[in-house]
PDBML (XML) file of the C-alpha atoms, coordinates in Angstrom:
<?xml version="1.0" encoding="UTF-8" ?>
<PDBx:datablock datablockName="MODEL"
   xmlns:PDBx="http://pdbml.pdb.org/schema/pdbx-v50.xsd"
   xmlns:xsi="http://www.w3.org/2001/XMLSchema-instance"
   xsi:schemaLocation="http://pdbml.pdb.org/schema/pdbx-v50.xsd pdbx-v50.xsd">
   <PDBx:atom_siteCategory>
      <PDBx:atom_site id="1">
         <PDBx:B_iso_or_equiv>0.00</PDBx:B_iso_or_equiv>
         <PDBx:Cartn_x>-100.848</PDBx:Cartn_x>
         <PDBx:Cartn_y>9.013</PDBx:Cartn_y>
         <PDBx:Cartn_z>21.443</PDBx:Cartn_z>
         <PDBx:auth_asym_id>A</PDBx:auth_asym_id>
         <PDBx:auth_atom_id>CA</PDBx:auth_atom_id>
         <PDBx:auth_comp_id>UNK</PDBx:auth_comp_id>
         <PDBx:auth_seq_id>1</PDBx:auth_seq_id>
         <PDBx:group_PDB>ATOM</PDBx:group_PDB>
         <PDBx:label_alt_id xsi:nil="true" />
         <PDBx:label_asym_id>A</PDBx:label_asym_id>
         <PDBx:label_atom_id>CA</PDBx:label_atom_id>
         <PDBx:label_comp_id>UNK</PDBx:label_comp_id>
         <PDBx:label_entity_id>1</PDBx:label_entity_id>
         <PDBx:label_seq_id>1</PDBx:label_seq_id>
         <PDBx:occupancy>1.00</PDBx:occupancy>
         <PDBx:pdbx_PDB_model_num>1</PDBx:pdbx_PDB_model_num>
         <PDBx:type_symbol>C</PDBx:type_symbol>
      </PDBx:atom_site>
      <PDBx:atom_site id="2">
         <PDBx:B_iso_or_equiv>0.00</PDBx:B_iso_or_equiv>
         <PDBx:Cartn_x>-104.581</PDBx:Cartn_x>
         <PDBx:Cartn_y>9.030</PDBx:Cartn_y>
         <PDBx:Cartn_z>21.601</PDBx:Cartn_z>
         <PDBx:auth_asym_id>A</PDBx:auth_asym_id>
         <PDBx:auth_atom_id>CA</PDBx:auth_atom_id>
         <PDBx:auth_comp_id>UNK</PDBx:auth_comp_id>
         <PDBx:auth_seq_id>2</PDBx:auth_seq_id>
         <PDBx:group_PDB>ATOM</PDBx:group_PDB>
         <PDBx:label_alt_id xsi:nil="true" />
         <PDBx:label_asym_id>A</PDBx:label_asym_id>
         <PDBx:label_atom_id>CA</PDBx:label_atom_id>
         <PDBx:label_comp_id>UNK</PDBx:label_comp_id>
         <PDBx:label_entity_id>1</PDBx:label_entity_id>
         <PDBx:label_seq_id>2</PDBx:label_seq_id>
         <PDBx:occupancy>1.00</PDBx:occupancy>
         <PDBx:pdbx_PDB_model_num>1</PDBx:pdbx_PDB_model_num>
         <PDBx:type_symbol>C</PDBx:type_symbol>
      </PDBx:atom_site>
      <PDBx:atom_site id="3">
         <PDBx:B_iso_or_equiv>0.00</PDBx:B_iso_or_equiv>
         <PDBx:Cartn_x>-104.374</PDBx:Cartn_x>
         <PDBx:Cartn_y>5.037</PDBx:Cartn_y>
         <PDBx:Cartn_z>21.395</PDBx:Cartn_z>
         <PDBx:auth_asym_id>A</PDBx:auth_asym_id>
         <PDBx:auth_atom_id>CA</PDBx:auth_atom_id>
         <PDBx:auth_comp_id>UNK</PDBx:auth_comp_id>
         <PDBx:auth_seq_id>3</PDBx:auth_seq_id>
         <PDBx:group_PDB>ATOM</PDBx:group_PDB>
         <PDBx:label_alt_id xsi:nil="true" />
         <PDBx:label_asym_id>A</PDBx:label_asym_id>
         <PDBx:label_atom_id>CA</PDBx:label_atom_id>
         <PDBx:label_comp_id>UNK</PDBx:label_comp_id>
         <PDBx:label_entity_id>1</PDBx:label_entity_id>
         <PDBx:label_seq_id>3</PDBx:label_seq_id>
         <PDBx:occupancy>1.00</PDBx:occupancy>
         <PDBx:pdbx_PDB_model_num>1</PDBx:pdbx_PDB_model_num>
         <PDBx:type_symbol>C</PDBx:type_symbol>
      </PDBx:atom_site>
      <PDBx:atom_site id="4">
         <PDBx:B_iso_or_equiv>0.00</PDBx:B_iso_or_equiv>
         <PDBx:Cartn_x>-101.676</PDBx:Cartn_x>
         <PDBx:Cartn_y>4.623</PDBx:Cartn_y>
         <PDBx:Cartn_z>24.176</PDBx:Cartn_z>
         <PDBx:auth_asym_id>A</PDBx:auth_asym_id>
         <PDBx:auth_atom_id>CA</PDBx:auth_atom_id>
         <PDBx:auth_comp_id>UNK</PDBx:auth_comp_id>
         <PDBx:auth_seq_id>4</PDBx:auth_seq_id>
         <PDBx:group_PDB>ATOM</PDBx:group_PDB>
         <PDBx:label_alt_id xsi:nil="true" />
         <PDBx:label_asym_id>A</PDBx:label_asym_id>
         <PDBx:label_atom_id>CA</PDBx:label_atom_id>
         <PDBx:label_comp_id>UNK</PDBx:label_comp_id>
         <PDBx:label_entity_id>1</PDBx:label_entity_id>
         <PDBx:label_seq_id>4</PDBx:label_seq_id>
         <PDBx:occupancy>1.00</PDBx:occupancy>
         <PDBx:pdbx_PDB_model_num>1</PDBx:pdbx_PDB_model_num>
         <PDBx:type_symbol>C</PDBx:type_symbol>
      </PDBx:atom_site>
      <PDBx:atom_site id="5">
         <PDBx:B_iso_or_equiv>0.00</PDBx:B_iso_or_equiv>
         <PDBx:Cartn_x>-103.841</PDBx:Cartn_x>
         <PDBx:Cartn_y>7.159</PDBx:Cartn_y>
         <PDBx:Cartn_z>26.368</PDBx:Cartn_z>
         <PDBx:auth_asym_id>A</PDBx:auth_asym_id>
         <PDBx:auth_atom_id>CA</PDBx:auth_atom_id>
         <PDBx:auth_comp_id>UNK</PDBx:auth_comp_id>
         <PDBx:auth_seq_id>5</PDBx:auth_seq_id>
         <PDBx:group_PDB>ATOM</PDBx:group_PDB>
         <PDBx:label_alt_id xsi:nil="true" />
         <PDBx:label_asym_id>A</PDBx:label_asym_id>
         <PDBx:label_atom_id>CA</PDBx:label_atom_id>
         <PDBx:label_comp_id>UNK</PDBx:label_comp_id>
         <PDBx:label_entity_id>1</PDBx:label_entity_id>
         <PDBx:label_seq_id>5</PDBx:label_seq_id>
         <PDBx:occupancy>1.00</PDBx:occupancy>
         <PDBx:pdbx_PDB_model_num>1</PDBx:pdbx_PDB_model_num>
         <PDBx:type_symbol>C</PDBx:type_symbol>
      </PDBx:atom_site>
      <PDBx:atom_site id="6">
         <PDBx:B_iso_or_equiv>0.00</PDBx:B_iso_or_equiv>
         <PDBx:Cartn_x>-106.569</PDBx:Cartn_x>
         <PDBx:Cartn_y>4.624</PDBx:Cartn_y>
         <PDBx:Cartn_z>26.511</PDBx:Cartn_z>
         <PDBx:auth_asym_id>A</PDBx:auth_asym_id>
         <PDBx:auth_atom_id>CA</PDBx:auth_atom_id>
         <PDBx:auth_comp_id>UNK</PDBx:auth_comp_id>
         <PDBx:auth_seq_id>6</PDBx:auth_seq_id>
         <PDBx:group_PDB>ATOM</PDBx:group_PDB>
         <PDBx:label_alt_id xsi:nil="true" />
         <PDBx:label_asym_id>A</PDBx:label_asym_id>
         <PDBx:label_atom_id>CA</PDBx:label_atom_id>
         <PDBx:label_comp_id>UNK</PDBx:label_comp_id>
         <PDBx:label_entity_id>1</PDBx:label_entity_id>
         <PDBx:label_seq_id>6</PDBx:label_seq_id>
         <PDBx:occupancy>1.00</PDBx:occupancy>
         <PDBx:pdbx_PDB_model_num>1</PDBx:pdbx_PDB_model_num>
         <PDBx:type_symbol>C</PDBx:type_symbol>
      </PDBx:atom_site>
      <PDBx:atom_site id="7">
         <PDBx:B_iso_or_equiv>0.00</PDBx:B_iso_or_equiv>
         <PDBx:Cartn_x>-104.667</PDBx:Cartn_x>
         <PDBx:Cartn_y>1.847</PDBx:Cartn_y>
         <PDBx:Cartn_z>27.412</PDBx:Cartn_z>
         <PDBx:auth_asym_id>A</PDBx:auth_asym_id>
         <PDBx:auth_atom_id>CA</PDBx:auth_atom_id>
         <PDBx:auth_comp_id>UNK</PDBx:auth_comp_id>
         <PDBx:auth_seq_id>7</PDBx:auth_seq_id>
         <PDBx:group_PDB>ATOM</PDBx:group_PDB>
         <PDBx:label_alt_id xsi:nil="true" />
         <PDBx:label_asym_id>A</PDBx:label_asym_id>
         <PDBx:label_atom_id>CA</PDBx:label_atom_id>
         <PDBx:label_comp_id>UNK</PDBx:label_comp_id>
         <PDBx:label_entity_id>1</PDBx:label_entity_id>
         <PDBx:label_seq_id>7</PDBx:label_seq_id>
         <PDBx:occupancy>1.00</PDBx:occupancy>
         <PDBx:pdbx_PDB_model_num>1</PDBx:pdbx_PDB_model_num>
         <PDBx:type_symbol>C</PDBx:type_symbol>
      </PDBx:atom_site>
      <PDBx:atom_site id="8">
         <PDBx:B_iso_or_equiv>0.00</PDBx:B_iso_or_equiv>
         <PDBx:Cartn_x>-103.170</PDBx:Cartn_x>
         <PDBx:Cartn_y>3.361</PDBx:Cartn_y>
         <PDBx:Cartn_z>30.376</PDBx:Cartn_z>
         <PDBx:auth_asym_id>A</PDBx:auth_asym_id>
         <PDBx:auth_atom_id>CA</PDBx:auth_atom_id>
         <PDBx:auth_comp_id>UNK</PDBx:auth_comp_id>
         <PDBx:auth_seq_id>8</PDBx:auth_seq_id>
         <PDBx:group_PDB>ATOM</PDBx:group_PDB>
         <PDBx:label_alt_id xsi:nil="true" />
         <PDBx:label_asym_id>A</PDBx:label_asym_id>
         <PDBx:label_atom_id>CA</PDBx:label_atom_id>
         <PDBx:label_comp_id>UNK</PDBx:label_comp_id>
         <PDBx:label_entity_id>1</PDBx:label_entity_id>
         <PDBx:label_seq_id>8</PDBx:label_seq_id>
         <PDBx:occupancy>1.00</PDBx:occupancy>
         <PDBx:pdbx_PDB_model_num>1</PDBx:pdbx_PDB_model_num>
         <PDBx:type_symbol>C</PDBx:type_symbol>
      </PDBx:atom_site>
      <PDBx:atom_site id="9">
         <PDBx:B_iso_or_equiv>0.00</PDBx:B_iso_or_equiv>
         <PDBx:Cartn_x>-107.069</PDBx:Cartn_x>
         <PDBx:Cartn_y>4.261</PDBx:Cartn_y>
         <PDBx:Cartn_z>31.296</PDBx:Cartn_z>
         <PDBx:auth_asym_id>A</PDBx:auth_asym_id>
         <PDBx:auth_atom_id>CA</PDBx:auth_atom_id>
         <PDBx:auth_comp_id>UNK</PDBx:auth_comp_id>
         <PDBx:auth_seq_id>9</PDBx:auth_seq_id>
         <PDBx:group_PDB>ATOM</PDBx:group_PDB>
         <PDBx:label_alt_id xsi:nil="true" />
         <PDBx:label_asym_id>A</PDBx:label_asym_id>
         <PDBx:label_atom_id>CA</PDBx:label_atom_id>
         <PDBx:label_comp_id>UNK</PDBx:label_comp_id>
         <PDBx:label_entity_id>1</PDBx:label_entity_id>
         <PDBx:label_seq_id>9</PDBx:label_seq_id>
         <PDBx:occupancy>1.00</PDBx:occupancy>
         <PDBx:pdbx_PDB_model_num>1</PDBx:pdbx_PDB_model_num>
         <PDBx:type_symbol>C</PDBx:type_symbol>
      </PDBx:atom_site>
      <PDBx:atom_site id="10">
         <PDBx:B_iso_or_equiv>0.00</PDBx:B_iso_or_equiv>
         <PDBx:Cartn_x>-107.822</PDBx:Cartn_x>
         <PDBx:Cartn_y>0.903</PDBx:Cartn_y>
         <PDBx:Cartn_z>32.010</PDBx:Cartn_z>
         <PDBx:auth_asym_id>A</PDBx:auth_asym_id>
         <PDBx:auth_atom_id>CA</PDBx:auth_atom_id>
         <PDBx:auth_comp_id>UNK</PDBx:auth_comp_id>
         <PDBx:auth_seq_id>10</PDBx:auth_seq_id>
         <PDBx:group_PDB>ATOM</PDBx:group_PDB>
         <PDBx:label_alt_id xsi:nil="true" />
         <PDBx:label_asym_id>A</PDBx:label_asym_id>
         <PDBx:label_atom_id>CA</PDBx:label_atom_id>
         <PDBx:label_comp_id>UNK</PDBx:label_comp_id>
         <PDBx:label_entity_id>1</PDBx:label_entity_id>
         <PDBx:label_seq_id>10</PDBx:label_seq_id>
         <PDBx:occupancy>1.00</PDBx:occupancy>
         <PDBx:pdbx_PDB_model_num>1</PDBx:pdbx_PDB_model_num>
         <PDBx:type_symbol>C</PDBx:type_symbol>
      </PDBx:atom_site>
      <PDBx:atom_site id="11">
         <PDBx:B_iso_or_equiv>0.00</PDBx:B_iso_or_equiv>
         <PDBx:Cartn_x>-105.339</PDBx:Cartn_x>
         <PDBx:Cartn_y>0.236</PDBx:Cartn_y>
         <PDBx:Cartn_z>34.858</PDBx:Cartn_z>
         <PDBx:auth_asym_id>A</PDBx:auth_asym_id>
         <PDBx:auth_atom_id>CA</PDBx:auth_atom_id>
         <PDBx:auth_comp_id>UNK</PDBx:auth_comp_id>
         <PDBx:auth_seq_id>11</PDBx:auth_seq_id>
         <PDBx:group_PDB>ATOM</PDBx:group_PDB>
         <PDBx:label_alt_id xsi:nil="true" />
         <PDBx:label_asym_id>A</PDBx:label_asym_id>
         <PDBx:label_atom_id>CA</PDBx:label_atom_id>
         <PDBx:label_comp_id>UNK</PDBx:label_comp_id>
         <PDBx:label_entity_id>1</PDBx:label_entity_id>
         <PDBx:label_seq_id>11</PDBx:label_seq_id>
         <PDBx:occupancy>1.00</PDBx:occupancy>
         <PDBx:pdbx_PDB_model_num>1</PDBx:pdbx_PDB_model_num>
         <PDBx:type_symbol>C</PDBx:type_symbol>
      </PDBx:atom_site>
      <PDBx:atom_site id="12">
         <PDBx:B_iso_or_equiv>0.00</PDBx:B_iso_or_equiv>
         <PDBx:Cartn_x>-101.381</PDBx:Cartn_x>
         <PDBx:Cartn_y>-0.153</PDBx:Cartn_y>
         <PDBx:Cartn_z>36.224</PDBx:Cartn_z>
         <PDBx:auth_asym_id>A</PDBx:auth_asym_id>
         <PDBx:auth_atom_id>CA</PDBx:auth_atom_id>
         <PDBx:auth_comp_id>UNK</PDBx:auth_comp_id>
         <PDBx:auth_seq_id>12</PDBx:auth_seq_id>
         <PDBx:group_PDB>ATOM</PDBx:group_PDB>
         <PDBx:label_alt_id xsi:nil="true" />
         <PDBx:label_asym_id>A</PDBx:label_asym_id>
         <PDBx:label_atom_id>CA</PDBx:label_atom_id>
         <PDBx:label_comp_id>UNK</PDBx:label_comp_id>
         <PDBx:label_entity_id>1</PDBx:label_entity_id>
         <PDBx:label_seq_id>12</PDBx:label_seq_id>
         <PDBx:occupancy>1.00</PDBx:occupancy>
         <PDBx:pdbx_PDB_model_num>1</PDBx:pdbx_PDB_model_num>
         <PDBx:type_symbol>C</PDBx:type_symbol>
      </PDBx:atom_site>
      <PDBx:atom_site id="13">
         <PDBx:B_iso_or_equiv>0.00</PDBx:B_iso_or_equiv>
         <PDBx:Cartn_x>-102.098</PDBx:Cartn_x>
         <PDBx:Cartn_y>-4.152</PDBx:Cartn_y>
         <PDBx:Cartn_z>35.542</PDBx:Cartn_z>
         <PDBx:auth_asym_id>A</PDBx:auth_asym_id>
         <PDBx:auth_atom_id>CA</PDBx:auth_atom_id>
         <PDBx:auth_comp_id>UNK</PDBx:auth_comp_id>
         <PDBx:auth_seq_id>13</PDBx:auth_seq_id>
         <PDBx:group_PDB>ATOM</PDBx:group_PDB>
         <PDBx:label_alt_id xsi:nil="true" />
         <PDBx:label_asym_id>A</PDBx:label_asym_id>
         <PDBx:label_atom_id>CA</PDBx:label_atom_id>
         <PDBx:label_comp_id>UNK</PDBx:label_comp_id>
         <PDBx:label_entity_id>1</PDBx:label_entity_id>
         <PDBx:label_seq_id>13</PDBx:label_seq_id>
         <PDBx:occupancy>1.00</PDBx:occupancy>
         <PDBx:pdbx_PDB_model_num>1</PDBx:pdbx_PDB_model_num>
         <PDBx:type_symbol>C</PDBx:type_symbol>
      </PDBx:atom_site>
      <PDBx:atom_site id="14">
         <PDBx:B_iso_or_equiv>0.00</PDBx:B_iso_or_equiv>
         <PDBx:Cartn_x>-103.299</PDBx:Cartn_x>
         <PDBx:Cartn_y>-3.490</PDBx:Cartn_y>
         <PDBx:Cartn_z>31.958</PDBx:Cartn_z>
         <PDBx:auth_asym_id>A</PDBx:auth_asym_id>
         <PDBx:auth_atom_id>CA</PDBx:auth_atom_id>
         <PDBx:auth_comp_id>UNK</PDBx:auth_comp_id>
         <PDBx:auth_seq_id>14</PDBx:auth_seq_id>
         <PDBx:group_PDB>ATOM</PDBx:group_PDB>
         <PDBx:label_alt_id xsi:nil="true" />
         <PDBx:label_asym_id>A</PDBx:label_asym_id>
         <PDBx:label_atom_id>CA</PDBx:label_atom_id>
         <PDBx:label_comp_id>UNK</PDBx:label_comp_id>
         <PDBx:label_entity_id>1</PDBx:label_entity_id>
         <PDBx:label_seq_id>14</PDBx:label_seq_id>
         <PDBx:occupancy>1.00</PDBx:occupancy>
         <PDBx:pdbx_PDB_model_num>1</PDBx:pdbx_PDB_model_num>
         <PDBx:type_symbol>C</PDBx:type_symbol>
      </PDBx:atom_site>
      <PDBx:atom_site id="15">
         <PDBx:B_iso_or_equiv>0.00</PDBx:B_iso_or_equiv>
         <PDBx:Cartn_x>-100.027</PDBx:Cartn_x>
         <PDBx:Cartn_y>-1.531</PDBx:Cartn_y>
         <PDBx:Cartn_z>31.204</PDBx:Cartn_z>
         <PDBx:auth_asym_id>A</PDBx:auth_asym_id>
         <PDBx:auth_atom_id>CA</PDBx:auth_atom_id>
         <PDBx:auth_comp_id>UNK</PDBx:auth_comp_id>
         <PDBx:auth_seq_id>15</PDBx:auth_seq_id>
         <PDBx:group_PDB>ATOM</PDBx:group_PDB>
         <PDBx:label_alt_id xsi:nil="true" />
         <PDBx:label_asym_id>A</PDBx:label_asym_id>
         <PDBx:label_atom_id>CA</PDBx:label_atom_id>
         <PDBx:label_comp_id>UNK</PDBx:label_comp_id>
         <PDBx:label_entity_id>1</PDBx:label_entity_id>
         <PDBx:label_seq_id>15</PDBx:label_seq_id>
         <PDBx:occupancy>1.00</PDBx:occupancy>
         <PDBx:pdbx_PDB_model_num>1</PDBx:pdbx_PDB_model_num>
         <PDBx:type_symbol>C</PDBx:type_symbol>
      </PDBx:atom_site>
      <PDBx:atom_site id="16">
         <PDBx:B_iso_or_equiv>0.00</PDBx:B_iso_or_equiv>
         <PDBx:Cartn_x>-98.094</PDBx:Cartn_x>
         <PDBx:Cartn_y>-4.071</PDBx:Cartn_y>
         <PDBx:Cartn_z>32.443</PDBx:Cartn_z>
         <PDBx:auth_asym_id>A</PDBx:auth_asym_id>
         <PDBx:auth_atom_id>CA</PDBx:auth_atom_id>
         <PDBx:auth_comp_id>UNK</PDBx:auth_comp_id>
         <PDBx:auth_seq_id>16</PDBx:auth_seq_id>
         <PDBx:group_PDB>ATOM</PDBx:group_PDB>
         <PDBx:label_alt_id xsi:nil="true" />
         <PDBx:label_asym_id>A</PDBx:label_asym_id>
         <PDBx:label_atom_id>CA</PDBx:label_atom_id>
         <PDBx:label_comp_id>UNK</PDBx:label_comp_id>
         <PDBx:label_entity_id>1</PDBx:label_entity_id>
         <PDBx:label_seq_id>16</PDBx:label_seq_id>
         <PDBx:occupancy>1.00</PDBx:occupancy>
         <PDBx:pdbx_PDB_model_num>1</PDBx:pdbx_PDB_model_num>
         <PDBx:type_symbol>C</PDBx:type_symbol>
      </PDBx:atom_site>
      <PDBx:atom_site id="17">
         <PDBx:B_iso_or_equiv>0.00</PDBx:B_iso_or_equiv>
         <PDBx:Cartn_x>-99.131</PDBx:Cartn_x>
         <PDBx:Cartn_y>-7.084</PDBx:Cartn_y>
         <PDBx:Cartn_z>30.442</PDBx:Cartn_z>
         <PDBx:auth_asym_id>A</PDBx:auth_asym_id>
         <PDBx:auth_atom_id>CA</PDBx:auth_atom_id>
         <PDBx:auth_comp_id>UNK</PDBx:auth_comp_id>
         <PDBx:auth_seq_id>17</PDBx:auth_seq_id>
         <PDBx:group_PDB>ATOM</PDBx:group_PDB>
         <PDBx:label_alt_id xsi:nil="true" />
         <PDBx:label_asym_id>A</PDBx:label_asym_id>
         <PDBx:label_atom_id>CA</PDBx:label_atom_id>
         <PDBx:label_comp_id>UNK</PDBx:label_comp_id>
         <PDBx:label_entity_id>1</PDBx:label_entity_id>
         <PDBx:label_seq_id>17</PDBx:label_seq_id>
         <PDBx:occupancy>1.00</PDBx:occupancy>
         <PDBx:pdbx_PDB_model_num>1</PDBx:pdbx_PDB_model_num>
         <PDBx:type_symbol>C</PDBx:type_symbol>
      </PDBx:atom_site>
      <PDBx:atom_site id="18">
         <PDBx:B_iso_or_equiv>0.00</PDBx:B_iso_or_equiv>
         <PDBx:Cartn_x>-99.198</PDBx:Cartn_x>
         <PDBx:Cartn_y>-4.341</PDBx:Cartn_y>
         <PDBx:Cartn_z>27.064</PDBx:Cartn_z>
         <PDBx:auth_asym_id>A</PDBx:auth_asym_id>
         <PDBx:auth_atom_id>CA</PDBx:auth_atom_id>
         <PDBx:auth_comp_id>UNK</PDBx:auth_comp_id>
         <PDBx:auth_seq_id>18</PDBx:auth_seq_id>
         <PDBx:group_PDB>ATOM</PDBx:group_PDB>
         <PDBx:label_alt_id xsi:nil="true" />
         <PDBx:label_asym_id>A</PDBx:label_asym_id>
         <PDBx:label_atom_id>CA</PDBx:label_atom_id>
         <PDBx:label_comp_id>UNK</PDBx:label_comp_id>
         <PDBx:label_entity_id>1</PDBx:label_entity_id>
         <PDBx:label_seq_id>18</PDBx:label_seq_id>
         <PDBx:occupancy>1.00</PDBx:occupancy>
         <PDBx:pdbx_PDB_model_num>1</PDBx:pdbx_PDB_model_num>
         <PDBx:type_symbol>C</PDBx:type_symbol>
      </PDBx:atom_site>
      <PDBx:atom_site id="19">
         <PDBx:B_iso_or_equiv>0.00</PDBx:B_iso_or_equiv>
         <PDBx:Cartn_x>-95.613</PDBx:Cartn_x>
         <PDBx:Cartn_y>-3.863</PDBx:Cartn_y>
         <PDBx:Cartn_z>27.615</PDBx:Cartn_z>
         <PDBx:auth_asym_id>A</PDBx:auth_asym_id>
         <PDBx:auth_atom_id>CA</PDBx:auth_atom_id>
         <PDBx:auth_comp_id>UNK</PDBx:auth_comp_id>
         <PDBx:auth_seq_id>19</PDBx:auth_seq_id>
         <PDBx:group_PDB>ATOM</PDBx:group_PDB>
         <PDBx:label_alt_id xsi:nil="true" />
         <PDBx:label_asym_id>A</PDBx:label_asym_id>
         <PDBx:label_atom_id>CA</PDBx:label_atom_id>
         <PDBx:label_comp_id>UNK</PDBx:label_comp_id>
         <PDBx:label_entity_id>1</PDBx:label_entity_id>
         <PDBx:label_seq_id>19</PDBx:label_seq_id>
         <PDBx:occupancy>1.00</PDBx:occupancy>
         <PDBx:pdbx_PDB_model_num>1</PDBx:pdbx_PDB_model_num>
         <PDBx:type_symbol>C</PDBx:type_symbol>
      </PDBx:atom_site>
      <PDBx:atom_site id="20">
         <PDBx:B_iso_or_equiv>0.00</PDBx:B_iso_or_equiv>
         <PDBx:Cartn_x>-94.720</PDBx:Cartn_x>
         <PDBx:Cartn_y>-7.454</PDBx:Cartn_y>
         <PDBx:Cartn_z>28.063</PDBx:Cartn_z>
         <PDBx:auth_asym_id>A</PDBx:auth_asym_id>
         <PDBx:auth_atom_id>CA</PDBx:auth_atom_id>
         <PDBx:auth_comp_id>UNK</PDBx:auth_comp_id>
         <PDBx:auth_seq_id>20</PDBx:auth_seq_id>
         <PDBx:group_PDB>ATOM</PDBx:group_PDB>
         <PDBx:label_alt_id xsi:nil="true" />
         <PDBx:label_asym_id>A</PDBx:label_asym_id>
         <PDBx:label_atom_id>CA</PDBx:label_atom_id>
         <PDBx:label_comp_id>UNK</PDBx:label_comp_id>
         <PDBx:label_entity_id>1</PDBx:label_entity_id>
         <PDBx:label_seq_id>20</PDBx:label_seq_id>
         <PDBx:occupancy>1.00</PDBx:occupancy>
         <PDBx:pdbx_PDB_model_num>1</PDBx:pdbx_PDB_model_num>
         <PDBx:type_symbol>C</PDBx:type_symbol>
      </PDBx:atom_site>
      <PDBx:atom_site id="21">
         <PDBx:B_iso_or_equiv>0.00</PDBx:B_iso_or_equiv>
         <PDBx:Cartn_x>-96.384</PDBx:Cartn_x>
         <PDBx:Cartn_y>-8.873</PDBx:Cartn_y>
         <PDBx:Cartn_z>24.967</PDBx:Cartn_z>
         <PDBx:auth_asym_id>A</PDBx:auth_asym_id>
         <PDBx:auth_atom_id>CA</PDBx:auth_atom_id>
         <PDBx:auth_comp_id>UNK</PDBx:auth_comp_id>
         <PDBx:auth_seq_id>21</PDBx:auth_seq_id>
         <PDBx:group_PDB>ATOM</PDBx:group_PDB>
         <PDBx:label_alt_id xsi:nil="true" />
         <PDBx:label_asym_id>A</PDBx:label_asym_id>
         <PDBx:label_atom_id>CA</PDBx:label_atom_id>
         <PDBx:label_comp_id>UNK</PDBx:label_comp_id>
         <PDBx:label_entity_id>1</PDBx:label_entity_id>
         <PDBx:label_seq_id>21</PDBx:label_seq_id>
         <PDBx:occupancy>1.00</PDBx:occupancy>
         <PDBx:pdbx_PDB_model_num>1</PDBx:pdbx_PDB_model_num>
         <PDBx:type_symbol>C</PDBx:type_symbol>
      </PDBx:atom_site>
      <PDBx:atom_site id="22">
         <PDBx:B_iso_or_equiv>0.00</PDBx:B_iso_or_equiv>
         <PDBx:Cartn_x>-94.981</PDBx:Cartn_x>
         <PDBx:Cartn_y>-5.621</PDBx:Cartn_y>
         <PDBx:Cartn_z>23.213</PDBx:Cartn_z>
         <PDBx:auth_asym_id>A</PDBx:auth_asym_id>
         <PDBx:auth_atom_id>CA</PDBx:auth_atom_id>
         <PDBx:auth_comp_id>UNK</PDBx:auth_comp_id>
         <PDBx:auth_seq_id>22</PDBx:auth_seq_id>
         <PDBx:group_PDB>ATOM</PDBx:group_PDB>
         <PDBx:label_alt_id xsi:nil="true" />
         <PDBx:label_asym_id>A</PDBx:label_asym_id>
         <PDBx:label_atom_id>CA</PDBx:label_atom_id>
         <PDBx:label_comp_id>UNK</PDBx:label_comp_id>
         <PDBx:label_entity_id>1</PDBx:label_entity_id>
         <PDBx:label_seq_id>22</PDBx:label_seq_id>
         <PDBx:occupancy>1.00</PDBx:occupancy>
         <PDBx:pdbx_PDB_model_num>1</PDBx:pdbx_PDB_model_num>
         <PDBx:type_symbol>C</PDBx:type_symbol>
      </PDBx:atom_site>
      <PDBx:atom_site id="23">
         <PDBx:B_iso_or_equiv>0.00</PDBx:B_iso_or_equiv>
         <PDBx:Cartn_x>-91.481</PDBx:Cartn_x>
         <PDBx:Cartn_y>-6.074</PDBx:Cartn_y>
         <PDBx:Cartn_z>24.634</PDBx:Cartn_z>
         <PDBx:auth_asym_id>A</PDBx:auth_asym_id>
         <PDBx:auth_atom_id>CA</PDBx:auth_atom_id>
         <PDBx:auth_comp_id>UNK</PDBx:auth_comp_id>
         <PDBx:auth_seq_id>23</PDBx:auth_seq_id>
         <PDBx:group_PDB>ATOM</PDBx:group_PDB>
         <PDBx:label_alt_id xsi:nil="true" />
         <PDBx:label_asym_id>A</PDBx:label_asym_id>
         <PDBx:label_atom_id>CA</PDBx:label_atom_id>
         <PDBx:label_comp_id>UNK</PDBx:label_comp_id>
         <PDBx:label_entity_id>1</PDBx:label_entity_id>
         <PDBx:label_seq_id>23</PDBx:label_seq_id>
         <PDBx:occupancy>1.00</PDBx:occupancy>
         <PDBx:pdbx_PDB_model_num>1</PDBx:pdbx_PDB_model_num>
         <PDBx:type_symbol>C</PDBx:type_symbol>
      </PDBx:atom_site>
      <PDBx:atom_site id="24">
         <PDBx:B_iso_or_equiv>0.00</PDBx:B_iso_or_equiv>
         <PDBx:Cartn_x>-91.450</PDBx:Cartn_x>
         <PDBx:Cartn_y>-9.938</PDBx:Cartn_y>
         <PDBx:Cartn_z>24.337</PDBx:Cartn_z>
         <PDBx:auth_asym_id>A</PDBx:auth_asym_id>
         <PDBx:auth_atom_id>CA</PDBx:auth_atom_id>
         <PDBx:auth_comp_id>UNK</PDBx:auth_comp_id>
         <PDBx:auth_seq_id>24</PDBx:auth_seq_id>
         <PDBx:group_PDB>ATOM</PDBx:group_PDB>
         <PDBx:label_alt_id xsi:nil="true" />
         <PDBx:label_asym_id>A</PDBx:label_asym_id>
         <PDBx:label_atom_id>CA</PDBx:label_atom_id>
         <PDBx:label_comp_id>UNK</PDBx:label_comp_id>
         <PDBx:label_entity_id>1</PDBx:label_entity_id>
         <PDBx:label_seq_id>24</PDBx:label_seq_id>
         <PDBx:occupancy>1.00</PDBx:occupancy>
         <PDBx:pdbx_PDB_model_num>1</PDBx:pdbx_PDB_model_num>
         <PDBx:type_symbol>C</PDBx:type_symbol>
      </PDBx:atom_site>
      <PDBx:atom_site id="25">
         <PDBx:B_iso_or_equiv>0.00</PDBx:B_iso_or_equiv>
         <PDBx:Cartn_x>-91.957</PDBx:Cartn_x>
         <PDBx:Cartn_y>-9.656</PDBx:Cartn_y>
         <PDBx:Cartn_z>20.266</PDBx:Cartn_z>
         <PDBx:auth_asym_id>A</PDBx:auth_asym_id>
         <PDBx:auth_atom_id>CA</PDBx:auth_atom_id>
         <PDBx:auth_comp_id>UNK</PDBx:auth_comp_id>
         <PDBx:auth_seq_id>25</PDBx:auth_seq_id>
         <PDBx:group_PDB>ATOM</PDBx:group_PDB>
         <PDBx:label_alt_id xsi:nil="true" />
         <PDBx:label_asym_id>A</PDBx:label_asym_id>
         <PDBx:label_atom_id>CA</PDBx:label_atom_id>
         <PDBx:label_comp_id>UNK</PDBx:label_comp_id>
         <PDBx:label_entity_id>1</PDBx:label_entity_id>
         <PDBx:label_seq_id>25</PDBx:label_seq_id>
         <PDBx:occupancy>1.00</PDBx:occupancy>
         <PDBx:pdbx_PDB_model_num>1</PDBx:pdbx_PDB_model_num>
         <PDBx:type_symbol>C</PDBx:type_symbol>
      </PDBx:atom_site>
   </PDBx:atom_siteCategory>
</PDBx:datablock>
C-alpha cells in the first residue's frame, strides 16, 4: 500500500505507464 502510494505521488502519467508494463506482463 505504502509502495503503490508513492507511485501515484509522482503523477497521472506515471500511473499510466505502471499499469501498462504491469498489465502487459
Amino acid at each position: 500500500v505504502i509502495f503503490c502510494a508513492g507511485i501515484n505521488l509522482l503523477g497521472t502519467d506515471i500511473v499510466g505507464t505502471a499499469e501498462t508494463l504491469a498489465i502487459g506482463f
